[in-house]
PDB file of N, CA and C in Angstrom:
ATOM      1  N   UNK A   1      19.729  -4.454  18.381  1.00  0.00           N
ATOM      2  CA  UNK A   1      18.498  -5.217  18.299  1.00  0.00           C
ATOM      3  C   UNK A   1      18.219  -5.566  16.836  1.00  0.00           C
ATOM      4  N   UNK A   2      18.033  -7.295  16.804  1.00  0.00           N
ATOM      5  CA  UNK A   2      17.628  -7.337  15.098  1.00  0.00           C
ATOM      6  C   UNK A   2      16.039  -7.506  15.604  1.00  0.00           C
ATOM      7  N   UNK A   3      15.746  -6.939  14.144  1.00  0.00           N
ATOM      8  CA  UNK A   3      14.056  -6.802  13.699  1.00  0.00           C
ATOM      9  C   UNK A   3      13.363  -8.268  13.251  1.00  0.00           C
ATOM     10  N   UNK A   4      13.004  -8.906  13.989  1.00  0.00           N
ATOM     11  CA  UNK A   4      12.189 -10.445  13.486  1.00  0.00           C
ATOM     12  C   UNK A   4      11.891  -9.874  12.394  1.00  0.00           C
ATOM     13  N   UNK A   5      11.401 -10.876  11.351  1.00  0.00           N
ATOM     14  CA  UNK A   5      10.646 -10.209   9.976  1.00  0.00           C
ATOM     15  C   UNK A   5       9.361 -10.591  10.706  1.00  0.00           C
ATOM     16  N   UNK A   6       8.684  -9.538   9.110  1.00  0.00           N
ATOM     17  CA  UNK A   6       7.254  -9.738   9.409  1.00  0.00           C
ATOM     18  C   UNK A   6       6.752  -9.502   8.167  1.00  0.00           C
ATOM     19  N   UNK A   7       6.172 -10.589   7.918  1.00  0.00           N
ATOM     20  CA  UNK A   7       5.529 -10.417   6.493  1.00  0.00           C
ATOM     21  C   UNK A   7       4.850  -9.198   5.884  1.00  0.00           C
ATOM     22  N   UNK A   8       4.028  -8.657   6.656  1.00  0.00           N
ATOM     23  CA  UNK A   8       3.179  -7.320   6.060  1.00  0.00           C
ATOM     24  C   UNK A   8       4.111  -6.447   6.068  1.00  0.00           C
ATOM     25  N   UNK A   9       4.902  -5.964   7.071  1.00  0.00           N
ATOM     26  CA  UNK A   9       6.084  -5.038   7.189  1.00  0.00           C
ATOM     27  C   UNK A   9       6.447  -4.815   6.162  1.00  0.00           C
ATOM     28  N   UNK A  10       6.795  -6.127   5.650  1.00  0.00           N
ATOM     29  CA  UNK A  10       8.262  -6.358   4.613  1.00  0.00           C
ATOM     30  C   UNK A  10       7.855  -6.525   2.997  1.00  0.00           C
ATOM     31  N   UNK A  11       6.200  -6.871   3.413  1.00  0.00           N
ATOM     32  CA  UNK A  11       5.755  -6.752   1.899  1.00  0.00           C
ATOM     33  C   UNK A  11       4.957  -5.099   1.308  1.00  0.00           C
ATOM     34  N   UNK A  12       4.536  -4.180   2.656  1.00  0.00           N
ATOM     35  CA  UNK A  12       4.342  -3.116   2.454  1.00  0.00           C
ATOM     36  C   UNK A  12       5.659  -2.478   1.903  1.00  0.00           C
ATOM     37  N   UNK A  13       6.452  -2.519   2.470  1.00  0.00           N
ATOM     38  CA  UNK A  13       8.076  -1.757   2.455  1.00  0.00           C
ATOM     39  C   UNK A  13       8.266  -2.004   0.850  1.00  0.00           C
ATOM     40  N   UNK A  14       8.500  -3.331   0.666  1.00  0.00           N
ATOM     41  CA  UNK A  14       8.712  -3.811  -0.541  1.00  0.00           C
ATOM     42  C   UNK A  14       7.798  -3.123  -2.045  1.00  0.00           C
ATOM     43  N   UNK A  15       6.607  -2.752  -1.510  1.00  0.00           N
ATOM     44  CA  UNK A  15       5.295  -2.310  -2.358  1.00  0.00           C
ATOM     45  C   UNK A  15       5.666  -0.673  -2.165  1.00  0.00           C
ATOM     46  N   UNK A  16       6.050  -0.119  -1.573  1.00  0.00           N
ATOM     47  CA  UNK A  16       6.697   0.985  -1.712  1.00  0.00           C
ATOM     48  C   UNK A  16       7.435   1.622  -2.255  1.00  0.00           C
ATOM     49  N   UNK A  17       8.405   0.585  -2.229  1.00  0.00           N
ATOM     50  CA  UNK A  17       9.270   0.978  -3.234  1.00  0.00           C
ATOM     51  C   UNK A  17       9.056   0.642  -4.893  1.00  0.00           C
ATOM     52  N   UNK A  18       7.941   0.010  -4.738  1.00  0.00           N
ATOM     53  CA  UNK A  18       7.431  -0.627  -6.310  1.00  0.00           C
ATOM     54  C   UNK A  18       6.704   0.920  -6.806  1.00  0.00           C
ATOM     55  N   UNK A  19       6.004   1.382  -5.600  1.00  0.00           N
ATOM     56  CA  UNK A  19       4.749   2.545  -5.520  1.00  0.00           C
ATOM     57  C   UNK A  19       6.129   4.004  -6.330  1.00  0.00           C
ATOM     58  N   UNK A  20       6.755   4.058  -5.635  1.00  0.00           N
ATOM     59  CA  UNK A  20       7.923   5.000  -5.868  1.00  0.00           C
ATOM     60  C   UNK A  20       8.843   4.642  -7.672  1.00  0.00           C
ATOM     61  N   UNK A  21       9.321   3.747  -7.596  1.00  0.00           N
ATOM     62  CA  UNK A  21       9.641   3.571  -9.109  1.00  0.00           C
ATOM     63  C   UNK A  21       8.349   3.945  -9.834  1.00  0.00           C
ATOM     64  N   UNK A  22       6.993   3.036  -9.729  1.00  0.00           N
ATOM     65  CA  UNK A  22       5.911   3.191 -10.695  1.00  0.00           C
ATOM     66  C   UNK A  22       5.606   4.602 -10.762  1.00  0.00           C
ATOM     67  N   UNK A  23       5.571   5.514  -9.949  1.00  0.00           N
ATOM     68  CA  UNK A  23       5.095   6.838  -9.877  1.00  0.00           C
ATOM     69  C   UNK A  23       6.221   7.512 -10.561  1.00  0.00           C
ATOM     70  N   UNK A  24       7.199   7.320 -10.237  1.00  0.00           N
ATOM     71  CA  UNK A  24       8.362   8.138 -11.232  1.00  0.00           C
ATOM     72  C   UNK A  24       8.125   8.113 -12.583  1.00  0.00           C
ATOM     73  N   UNK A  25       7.777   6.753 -12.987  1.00  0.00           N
ATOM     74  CA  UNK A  25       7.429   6.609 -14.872  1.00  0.00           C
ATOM     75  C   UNK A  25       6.171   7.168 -15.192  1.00  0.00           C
ATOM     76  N   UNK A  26       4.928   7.192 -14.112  1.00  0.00           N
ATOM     77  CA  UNK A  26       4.188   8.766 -14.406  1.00  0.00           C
ATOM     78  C   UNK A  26       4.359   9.502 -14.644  1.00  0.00           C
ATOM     79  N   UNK A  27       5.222  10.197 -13.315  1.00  0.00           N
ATOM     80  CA  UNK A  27       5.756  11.693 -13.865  1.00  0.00           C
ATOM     81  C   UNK A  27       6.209  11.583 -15.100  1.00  0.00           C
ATOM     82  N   UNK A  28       7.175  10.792 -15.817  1.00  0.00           N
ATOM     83  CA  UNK A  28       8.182  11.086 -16.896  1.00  0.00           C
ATOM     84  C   UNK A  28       7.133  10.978 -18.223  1.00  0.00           C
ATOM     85  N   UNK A  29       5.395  10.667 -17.984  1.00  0.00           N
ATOM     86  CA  UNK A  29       4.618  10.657 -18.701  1.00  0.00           C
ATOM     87  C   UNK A  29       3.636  11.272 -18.846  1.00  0.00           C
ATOM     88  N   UNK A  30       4.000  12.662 -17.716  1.00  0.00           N
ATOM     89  CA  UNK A  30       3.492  13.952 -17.553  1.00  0.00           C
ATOM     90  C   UNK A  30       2.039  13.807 -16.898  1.00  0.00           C
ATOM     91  N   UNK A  31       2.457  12.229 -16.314  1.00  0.00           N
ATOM     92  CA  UNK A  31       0.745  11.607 -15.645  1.00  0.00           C
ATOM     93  C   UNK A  31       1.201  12.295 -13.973  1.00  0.00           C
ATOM     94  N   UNK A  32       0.939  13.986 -14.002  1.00  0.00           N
ATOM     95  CA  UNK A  32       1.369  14.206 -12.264  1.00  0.00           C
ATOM     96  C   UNK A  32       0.421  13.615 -11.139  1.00  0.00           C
ATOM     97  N   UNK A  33      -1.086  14.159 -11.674  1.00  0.00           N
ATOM     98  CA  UNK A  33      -2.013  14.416 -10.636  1.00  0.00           C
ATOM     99  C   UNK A  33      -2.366  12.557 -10.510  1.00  0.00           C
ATOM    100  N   UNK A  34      -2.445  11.617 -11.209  1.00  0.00           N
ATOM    101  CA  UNK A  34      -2.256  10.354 -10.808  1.00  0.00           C
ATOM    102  C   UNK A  34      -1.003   9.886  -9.932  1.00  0.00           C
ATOM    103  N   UNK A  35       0.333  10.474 -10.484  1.00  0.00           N
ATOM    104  CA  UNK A  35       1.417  10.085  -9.772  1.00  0.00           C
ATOM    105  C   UNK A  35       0.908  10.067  -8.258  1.00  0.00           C
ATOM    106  N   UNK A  36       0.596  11.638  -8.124  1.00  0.00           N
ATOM    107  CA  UNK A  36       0.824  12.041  -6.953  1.00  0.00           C
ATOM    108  C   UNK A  36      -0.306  11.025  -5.587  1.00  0.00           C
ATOM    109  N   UNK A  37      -1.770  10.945  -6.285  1.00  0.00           N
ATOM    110  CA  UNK A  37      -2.309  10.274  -5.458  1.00  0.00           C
ATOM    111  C   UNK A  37      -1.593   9.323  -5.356  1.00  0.00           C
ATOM    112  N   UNK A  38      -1.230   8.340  -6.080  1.00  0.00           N
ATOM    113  CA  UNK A  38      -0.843   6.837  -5.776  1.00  0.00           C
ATOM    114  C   UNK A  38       0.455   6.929  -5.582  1.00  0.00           C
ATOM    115  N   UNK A  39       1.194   8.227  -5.362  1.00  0.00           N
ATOM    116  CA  UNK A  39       2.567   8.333  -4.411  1.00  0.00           C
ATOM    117  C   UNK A  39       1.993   7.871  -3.043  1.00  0.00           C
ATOM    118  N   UNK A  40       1.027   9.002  -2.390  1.00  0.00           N
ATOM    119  CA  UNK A  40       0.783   9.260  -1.274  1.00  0.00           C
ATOM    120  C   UNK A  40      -0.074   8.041  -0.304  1.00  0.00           C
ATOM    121  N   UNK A  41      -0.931   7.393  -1.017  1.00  0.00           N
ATOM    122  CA  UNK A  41      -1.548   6.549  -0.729  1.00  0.00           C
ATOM    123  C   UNK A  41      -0.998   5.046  -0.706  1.00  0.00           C
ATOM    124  N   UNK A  42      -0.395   5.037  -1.520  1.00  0.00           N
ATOM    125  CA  UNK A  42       0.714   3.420  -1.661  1.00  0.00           C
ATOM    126  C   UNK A  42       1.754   3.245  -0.873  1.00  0.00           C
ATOM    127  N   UNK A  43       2.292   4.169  -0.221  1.00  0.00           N
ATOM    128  CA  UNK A  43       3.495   4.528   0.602  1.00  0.00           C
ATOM    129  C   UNK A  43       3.025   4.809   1.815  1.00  0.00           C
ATOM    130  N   UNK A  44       1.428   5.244   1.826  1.00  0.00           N
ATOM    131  CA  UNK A  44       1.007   5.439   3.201  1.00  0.00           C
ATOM    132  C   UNK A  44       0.592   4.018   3.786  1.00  0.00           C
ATOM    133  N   UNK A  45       0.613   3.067   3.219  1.00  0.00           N
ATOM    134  CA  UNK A  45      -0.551   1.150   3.681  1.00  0.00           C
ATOM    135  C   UNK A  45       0.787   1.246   4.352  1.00  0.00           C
ATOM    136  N   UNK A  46       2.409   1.442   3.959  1.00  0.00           N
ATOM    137  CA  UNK A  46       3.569   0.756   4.794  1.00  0.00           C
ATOM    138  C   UNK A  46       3.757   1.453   6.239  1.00  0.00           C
ATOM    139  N   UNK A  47       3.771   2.469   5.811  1.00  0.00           N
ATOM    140  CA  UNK A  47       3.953   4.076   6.698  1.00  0.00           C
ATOM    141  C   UNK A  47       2.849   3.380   7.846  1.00  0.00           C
ATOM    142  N   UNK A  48       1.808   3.110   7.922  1.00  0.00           N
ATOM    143  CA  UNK A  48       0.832   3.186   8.887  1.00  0.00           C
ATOM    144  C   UNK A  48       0.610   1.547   9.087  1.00  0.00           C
ATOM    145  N   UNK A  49       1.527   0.340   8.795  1.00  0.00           N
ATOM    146  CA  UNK A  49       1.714  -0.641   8.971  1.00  0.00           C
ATOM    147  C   UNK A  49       3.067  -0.398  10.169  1.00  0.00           C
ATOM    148  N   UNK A  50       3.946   0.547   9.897  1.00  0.00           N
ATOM    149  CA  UNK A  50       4.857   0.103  10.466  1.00  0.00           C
ATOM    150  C   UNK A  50       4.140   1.214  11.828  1.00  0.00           C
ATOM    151  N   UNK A  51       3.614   2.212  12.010  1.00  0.00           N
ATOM    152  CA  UNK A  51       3.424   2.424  12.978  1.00  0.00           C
ATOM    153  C   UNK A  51       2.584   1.563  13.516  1.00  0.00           C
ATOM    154  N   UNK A  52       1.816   0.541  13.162  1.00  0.00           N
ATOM    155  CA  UNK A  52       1.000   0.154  14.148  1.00  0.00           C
ATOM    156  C   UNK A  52       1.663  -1.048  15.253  1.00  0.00           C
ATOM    157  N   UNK A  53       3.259  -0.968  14.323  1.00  0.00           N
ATOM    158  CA  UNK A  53       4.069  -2.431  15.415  1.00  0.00           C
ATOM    159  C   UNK A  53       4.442  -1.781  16.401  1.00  0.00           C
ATOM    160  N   UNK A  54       4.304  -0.436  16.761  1.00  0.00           N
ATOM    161  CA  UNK A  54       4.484   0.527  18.099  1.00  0.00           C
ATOM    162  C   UNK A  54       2.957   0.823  18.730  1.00  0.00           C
ATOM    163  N   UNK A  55       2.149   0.036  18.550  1.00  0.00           N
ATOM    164  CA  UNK A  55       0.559   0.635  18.786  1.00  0.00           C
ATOM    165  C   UNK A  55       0.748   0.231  20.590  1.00  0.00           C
ATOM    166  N   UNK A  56      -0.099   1.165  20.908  1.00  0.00           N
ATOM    167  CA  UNK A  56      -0.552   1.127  22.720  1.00  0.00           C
ATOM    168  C   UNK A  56      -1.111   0.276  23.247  1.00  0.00           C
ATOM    169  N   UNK A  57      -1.971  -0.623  22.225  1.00  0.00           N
ATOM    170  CA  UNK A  57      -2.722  -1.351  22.394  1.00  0.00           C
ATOM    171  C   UNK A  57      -3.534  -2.169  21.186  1.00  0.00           C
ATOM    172  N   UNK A  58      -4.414  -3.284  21.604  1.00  0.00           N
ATOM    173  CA  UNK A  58      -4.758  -3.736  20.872  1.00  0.00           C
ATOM    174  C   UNK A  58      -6.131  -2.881  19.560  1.00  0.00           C
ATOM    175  N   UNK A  59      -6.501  -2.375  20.402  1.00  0.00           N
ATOM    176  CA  UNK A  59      -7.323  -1.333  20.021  1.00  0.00           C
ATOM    177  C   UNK A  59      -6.486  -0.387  18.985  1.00  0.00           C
ATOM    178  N   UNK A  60      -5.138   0.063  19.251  1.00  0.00           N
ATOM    179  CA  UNK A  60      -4.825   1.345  18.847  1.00  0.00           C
ATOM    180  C   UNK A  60      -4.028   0.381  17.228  1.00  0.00           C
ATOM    181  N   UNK A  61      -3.562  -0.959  17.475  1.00  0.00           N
ATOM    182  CA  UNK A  61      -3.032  -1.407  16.736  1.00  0.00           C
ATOM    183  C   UNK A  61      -4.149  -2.225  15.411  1.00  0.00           C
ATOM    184  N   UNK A  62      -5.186  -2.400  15.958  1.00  0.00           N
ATOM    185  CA  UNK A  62      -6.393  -2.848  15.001  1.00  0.00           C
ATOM    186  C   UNK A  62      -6.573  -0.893  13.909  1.00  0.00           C
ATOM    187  N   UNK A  63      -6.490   0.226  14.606  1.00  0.00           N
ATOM    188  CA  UNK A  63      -6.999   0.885  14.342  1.00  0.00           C
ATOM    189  C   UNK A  63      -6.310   1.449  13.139  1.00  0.00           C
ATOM    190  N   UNK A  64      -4.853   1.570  13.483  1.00  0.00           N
ATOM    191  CA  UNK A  64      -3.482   1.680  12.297  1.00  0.00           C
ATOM    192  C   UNK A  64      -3.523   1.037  11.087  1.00  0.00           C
ATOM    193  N   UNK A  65      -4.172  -0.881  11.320  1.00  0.00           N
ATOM    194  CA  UNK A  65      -4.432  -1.422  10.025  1.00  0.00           C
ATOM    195  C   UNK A  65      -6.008  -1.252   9.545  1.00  0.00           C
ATOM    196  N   UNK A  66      -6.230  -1.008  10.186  1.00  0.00           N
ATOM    197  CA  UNK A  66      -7.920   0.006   9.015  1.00  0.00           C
ATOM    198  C   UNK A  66      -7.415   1.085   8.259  1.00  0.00           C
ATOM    199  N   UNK A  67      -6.816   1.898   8.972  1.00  0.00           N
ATOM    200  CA  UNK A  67      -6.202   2.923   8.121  1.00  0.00           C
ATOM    201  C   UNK A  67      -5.392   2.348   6.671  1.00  0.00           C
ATOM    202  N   UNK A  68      -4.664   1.497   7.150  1.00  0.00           N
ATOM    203  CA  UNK A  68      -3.761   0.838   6.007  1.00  0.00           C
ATOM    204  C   UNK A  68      -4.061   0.145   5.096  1.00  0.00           C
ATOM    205  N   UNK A  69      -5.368  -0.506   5.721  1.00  0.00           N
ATOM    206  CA  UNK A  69      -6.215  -1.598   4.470  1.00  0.00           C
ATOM    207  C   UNK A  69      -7.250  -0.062   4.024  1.00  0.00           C
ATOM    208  N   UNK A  70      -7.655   1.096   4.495  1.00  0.00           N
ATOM    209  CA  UNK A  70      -8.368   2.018   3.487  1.00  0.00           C
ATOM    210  C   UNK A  70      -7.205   2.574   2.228  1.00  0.00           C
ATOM    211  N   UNK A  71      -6.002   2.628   3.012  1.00  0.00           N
ATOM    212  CA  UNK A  71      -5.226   3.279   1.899  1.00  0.00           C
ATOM    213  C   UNK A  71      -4.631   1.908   0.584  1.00  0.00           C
ATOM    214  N   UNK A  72      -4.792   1.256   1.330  1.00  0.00           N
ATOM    215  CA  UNK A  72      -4.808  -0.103   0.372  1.00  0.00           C
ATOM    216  C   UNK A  72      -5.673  -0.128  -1.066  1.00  0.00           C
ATOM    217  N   UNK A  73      -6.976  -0.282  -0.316  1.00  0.00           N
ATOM    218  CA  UNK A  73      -7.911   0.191  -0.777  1.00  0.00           C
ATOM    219  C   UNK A  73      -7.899   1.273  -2.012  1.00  0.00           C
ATOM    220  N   UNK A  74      -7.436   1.895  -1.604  1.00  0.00           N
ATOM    221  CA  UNK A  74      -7.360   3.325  -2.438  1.00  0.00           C
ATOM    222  C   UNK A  74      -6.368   3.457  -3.652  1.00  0.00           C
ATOM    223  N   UNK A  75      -5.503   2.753  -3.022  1.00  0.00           N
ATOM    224  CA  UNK A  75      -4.282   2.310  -4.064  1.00  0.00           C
ATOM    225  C   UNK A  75      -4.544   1.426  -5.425  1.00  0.00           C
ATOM    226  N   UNK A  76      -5.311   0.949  -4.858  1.00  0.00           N
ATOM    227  CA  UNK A  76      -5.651  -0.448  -6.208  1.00  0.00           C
ATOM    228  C   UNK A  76      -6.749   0.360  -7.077  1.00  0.00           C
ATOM    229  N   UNK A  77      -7.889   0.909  -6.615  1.00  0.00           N
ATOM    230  CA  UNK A  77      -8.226   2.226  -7.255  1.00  0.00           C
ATOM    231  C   UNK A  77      -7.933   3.047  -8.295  1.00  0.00           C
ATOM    232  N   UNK A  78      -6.054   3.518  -7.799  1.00  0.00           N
ATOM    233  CA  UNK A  78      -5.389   4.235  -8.801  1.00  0.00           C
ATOM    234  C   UNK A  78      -4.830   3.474  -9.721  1.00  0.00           C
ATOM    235  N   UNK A  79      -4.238   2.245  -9.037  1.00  0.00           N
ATOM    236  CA  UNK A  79      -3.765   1.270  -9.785  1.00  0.00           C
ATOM    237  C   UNK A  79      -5.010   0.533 -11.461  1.00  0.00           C
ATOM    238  N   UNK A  80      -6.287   0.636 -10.510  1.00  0.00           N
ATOM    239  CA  UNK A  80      -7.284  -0.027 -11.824  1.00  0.00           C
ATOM    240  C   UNK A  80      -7.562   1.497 -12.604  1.00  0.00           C
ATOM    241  N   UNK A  81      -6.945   2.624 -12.717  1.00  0.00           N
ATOM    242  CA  UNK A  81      -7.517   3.379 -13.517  1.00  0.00           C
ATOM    243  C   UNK A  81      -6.408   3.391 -14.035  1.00  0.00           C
ATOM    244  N   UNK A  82      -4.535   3.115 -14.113  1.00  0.00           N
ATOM    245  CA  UNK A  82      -3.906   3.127 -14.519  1.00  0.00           C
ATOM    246  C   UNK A  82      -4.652   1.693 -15.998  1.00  0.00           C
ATOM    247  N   UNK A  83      -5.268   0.704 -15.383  1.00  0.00           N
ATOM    248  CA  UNK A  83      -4.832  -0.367 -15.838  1.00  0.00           C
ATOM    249  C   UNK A  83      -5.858   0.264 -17.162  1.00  0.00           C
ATOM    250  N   UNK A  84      -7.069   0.983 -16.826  1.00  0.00           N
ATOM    251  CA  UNK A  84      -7.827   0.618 -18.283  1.00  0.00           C
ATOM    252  C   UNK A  84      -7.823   2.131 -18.612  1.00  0.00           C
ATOM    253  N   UNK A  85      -7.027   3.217 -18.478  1.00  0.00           N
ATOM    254  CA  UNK A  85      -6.735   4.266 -19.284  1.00  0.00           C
ATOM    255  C   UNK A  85      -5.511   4.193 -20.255  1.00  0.00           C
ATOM    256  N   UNK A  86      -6.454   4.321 -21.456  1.00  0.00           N
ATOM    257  CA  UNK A  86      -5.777   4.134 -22.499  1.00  0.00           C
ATOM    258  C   UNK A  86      -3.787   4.539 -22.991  1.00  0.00           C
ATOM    259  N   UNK A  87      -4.016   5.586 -21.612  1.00  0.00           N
ATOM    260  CA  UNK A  87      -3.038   6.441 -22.079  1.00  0.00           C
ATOM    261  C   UNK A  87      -1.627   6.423 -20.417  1.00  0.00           C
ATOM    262  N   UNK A  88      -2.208   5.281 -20.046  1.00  0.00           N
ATOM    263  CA  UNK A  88      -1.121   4.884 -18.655  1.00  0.00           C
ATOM    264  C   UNK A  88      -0.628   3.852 -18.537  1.00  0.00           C
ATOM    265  N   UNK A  89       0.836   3.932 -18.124  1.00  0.00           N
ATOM    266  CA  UNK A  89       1.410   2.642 -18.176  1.00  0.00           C
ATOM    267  C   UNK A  89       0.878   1.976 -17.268  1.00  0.00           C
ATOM    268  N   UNK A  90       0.903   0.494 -16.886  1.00  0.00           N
ATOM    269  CA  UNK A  90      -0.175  -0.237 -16.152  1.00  0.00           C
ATOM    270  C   UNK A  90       1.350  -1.384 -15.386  1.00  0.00           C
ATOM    271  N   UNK A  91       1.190  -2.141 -14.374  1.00  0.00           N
ATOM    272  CA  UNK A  91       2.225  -2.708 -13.540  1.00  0.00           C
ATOM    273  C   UNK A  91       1.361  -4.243 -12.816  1.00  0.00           C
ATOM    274  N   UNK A  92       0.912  -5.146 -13.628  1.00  0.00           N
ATOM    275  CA  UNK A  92       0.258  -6.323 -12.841  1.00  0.00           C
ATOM    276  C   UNK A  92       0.810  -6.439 -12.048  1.00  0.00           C
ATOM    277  N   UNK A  93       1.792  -6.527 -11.635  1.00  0.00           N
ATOM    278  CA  UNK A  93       2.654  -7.092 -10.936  1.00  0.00           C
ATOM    279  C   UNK A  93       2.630  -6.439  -9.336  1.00  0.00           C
ATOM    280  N   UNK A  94       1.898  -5.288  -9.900  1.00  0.00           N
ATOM    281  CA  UNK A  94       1.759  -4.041  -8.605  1.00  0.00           C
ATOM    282  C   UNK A  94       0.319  -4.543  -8.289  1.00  0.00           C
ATOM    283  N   UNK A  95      -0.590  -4.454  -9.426  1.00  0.00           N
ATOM    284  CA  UNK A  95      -1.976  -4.810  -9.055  1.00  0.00           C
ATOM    285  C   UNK A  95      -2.022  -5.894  -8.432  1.00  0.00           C
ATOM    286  N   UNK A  96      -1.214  -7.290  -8.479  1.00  0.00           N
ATOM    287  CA  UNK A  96      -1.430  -8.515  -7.791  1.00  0.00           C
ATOM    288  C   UNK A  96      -0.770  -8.182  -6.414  1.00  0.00           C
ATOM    289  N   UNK A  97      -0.135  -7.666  -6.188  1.00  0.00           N
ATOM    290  CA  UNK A  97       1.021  -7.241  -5.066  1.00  0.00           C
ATOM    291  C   UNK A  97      -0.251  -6.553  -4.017  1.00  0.00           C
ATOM    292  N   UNK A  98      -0.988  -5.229  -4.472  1.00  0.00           N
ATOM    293  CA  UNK A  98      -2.246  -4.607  -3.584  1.00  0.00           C
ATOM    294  C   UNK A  98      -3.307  -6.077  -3.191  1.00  0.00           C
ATOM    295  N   UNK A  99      -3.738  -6.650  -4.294  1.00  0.00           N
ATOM    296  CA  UNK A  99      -4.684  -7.632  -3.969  1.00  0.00           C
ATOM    297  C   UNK A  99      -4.172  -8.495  -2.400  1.00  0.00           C
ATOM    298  N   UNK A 100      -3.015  -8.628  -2.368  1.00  0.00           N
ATOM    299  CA  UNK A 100      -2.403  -9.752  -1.513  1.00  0.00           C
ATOM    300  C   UNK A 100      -2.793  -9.060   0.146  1.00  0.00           C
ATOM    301  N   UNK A 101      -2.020  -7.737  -0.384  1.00  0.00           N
ATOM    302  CA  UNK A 101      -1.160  -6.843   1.065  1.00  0.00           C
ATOM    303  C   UNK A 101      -2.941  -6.973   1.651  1.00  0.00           C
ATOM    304  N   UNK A 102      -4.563  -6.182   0.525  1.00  0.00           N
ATOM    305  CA  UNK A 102      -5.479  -5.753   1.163  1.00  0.00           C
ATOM    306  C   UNK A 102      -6.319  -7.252   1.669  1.00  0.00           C
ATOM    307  N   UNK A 103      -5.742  -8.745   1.400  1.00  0.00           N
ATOM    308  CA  UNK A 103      -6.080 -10.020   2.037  1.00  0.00           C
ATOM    309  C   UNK A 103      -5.444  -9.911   3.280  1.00  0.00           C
ATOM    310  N   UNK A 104      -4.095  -9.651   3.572  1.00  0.00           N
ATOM    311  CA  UNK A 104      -3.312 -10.316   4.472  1.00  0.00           C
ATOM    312  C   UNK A 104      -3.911  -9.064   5.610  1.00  0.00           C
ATOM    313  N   UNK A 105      -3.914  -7.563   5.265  1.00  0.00           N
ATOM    314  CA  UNK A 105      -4.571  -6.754   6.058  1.00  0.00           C
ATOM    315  C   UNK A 105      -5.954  -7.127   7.158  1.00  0.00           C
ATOM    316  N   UNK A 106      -6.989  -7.567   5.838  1.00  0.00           N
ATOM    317  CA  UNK A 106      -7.813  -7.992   6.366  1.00  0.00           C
ATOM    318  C   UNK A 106      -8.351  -9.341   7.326  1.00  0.00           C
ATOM    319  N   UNK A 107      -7.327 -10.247   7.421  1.00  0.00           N
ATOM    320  CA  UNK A 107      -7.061 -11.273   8.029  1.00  0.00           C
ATOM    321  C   UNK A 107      -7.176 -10.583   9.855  1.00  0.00           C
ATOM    322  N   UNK A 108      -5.544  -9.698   9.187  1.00  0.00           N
ATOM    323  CA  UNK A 108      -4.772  -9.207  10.026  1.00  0.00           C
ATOM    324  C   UNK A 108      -6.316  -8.242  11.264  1.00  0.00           C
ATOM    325  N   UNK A 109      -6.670  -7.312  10.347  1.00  0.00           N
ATOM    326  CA  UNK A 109      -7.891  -6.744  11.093  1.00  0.00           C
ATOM    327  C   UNK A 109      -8.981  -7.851  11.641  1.00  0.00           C
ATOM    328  N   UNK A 110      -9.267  -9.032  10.906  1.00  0.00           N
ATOM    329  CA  UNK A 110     -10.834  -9.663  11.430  1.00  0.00           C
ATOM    330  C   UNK A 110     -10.029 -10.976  12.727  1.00  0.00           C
ATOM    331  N   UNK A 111      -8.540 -10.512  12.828  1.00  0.00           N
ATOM    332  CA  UNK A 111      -8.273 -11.925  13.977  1.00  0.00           C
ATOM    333  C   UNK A 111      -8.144 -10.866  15.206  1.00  0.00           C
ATOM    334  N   UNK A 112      -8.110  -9.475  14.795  1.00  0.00           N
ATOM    335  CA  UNK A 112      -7.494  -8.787  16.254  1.00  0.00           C
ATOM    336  C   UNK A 112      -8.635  -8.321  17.055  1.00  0.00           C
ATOM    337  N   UNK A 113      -8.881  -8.368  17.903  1.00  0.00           N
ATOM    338  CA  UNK A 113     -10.139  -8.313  18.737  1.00  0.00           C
ATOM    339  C   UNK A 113      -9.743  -7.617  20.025  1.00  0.00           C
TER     340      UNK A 113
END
């Protein structure tokens, strides 16, 4: 079986692995306790995107991307304290990347009914 693409899928997945490099150059900047949130939370919008393409229902599948647009949410968070602490490397490229995923989320949540 091939996998149709799917844009959020493939741009969470993609932001994951951005989330995973960026957090590594934390650690190596002894930035743990930031790493670690914005390990867990940036890797979780994909994680709980891709479960919701197995959801039970429409209900159960609206409910997966709330979860994913909060951890979204949360991500850009860590991401804006990276951006204006003096002492963290900062990734626009990541910050424009969250802005997109927590639009296309929210689309995604206000069409499913």
């Amino acid at each position: 079986m091939i996998d149709k693409p799917n844009l959020i899928v493939d741009l969470t997945f993609s932001f994951s692995l951005k989330v995973i490099q960026f957090t590594e150059e934390l650690e190596s900047k002894r930035k743990f306790n930031v790493a670690n949130q914005l390990f867990r939370c940036g890797t979780s919008i994909g994680a709980n995107v891709r479960e919701a393409q197995g959801a039970d229902s429409k209900v159960d599948f609206r409910h997966k991307c709330k979860i994913a647009y909060k951890e979204a949410e949360e991500t850009k968070y860590w991401l804006s304290l990276c951006k204006h602490a003096e002492s963290y490397p900062y990734e626009e490229e990541m910050y424009n990347d969250i802005q997109s995923i927590i639009k296309i989320l929210g689309k995604i949540i206000s069409s499913t009914h």
